[in-house]
N, C-alpha and C. Protein backbone atom coordinates (compact mmCIF):
# COMPACT_ATOMS: atom_id res chain seq x y z
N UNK A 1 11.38 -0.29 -2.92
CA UNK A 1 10.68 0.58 -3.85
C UNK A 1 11.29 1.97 -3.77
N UNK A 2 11.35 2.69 -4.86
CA UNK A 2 12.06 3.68 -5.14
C UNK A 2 10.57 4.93 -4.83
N UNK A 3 11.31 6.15 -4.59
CA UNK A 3 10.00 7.27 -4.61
C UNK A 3 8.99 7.64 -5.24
N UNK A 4 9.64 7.42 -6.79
CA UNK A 4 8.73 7.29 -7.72
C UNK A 4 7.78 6.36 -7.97
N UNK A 5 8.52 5.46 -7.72
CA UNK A 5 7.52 3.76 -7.55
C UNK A 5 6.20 3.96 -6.61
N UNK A 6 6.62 4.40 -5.53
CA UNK A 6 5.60 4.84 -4.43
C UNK A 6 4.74 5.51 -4.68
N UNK A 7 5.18 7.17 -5.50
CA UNK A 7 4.53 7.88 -5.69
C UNK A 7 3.00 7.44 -6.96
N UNK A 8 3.40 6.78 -7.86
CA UNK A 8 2.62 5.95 -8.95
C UNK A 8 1.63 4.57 -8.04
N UNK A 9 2.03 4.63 -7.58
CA UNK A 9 1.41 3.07 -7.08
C UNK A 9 -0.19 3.98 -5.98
N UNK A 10 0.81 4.96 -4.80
CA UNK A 10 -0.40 6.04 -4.34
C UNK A 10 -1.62 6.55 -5.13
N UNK A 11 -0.59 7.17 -6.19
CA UNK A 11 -1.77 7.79 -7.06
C UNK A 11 -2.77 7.06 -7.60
N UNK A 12 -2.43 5.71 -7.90
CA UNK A 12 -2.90 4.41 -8.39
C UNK A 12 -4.49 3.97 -7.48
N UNK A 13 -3.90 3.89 -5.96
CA UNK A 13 -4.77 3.61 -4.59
C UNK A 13 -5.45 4.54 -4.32
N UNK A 14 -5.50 6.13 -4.68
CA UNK A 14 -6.33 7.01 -4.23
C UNK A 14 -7.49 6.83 -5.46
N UNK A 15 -7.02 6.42 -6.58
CA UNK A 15 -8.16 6.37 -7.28
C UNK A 15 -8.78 5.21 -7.47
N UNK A 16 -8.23 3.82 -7.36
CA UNK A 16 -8.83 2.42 -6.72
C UNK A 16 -10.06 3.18 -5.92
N UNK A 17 -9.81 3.44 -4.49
CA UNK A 17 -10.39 3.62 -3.13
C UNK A 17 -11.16 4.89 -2.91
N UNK A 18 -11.06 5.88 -4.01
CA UNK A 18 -11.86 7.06 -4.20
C UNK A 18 -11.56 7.83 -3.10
N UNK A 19 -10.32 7.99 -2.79
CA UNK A 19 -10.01 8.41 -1.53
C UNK A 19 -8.56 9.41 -1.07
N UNK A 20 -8.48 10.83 -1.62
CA UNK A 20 -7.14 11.49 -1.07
C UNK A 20 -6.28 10.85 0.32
N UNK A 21 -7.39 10.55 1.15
CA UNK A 21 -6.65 10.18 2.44
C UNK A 21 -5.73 9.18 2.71
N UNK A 22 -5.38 8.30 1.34
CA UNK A 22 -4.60 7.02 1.24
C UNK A 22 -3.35 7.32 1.09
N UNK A 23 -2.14 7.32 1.66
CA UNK A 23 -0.84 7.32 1.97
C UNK A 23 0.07 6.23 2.35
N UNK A 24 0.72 5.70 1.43
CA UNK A 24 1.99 4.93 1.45
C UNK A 24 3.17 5.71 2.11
N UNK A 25 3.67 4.57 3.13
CA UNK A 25 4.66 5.42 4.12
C UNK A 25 5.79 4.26 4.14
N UNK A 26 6.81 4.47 3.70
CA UNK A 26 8.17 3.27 3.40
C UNK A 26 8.43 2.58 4.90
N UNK A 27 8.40 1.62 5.13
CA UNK A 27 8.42 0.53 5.90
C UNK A 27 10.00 0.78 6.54
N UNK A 28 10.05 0.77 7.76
CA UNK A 28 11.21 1.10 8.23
C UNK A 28 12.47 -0.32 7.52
N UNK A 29 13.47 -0.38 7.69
CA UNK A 29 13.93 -1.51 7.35
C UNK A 29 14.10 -2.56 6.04
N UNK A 30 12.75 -2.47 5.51
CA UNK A 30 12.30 -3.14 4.37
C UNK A 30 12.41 -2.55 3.18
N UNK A 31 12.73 -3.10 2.41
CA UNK A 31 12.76 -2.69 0.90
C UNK A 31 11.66 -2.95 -0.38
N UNK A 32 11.03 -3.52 0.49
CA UNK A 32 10.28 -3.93 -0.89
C UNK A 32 8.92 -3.55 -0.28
N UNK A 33 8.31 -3.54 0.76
CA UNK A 33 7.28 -3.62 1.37
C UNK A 33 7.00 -1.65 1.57
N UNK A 34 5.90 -1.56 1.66
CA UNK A 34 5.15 -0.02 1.92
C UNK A 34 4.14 -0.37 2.59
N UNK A 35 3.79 0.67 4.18
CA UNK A 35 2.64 0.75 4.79
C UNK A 35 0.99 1.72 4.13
N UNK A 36 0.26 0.56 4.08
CA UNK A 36 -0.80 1.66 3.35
C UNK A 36 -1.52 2.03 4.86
N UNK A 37 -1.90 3.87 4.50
CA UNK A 37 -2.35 4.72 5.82
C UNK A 37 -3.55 5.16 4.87
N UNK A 38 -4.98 5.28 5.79
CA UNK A 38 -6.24 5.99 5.35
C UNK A 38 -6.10 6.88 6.66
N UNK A 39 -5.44 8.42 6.34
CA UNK A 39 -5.44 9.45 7.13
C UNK A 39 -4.19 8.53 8.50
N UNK A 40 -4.87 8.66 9.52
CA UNK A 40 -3.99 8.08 10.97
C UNK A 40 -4.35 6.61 10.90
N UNK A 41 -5.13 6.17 9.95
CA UNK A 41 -5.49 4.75 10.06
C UNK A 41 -4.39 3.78 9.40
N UNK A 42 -3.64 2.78 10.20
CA UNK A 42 -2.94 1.88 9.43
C UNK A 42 -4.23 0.61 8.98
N UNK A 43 -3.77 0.22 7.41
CA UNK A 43 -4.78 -0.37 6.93
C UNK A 43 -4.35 -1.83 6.69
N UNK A 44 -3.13 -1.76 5.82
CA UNK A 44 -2.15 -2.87 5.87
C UNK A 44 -1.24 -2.89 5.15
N UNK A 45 -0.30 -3.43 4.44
CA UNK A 45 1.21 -3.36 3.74
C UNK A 45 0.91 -3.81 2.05
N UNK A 46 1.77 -3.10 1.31
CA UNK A 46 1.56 -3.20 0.01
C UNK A 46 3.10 -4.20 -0.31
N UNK A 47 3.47 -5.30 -1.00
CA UNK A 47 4.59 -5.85 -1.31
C UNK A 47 4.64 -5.26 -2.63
N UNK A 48 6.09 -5.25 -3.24
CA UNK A 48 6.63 -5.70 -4.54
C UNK A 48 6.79 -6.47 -4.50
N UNK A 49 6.59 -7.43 -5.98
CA UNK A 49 6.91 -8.67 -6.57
C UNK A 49 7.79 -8.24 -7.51
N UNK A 50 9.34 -8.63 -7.93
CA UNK A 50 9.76 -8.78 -9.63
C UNK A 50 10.27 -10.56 -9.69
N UNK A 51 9.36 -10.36 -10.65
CA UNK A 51 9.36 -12.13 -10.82
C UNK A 51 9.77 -12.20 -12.46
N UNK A 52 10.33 -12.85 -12.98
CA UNK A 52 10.81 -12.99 -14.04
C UNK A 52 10.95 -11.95 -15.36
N UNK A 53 11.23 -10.72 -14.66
CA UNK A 53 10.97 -9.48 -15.15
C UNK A 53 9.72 -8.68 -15.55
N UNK A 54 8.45 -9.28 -14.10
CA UNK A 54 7.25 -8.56 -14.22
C UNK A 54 7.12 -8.48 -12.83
N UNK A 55 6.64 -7.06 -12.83
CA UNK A 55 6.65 -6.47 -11.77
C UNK A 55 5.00 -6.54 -11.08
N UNK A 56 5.01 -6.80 -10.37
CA UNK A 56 3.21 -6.72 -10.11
C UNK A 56 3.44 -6.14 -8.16
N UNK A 57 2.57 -5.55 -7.54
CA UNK A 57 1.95 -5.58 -6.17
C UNK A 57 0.83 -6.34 -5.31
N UNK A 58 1.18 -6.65 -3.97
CA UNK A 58 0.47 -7.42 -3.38
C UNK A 58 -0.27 -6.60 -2.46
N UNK A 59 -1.46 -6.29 -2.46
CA UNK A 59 -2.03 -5.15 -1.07
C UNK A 59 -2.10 -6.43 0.10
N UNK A 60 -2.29 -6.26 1.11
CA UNK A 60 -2.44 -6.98 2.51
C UNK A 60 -2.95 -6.03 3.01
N UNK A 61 -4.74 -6.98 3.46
CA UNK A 61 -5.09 -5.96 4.76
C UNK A 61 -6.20 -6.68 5.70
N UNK A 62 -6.42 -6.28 6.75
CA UNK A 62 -7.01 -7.44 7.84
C UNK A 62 -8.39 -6.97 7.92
N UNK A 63 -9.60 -6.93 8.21
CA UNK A 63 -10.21 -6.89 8.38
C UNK A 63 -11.17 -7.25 9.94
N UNK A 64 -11.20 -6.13 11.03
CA UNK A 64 -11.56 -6.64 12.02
C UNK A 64 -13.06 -7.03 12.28
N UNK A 65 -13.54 -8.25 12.96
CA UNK A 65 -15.06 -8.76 13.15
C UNK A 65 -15.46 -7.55 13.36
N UNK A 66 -15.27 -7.01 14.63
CA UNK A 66 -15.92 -5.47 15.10
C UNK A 66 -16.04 -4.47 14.07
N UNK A 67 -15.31 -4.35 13.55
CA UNK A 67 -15.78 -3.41 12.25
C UNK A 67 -16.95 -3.74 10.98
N UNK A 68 -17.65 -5.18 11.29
CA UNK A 68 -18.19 -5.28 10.51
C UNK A 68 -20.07 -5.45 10.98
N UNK A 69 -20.27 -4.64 12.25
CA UNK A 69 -21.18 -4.57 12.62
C UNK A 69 -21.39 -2.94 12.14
């Protein structure tokens, strides 16, 4: 993903999640993949897809038992 790509897709997630604190941070190594951050919190990884000339994103994120007390 390119900067701009990033930058649109962020702006995209802060207003999904109602939330300034959401930050995409480029994945060391990887090209297609972005880490989504809430402030110091890693949350989980965003993919690109281009599949037959449509572009779509995949969010990934885990959810721990303990957090749901």
């Amino acid at each position: 993903m390119n900067a701009e790509e990033i930058k649109k897709l962020e702006t995209y997630l802060k207003k999904l999640f109602n939330s300034e604190a959401i930050e995409l941070r480029r994945a060391p190594k990887v090209q297609d993949m972005v880490e989504l951050h809430k402030g110091d919190e890693f949350l989980g990884t965003v993919y690109r897809d281009a599949e037959d000339g449509d572009v779509s994103y995949q969010v990934n994120f885990a959810v721990l038992d303990i957090d749901l007390d």
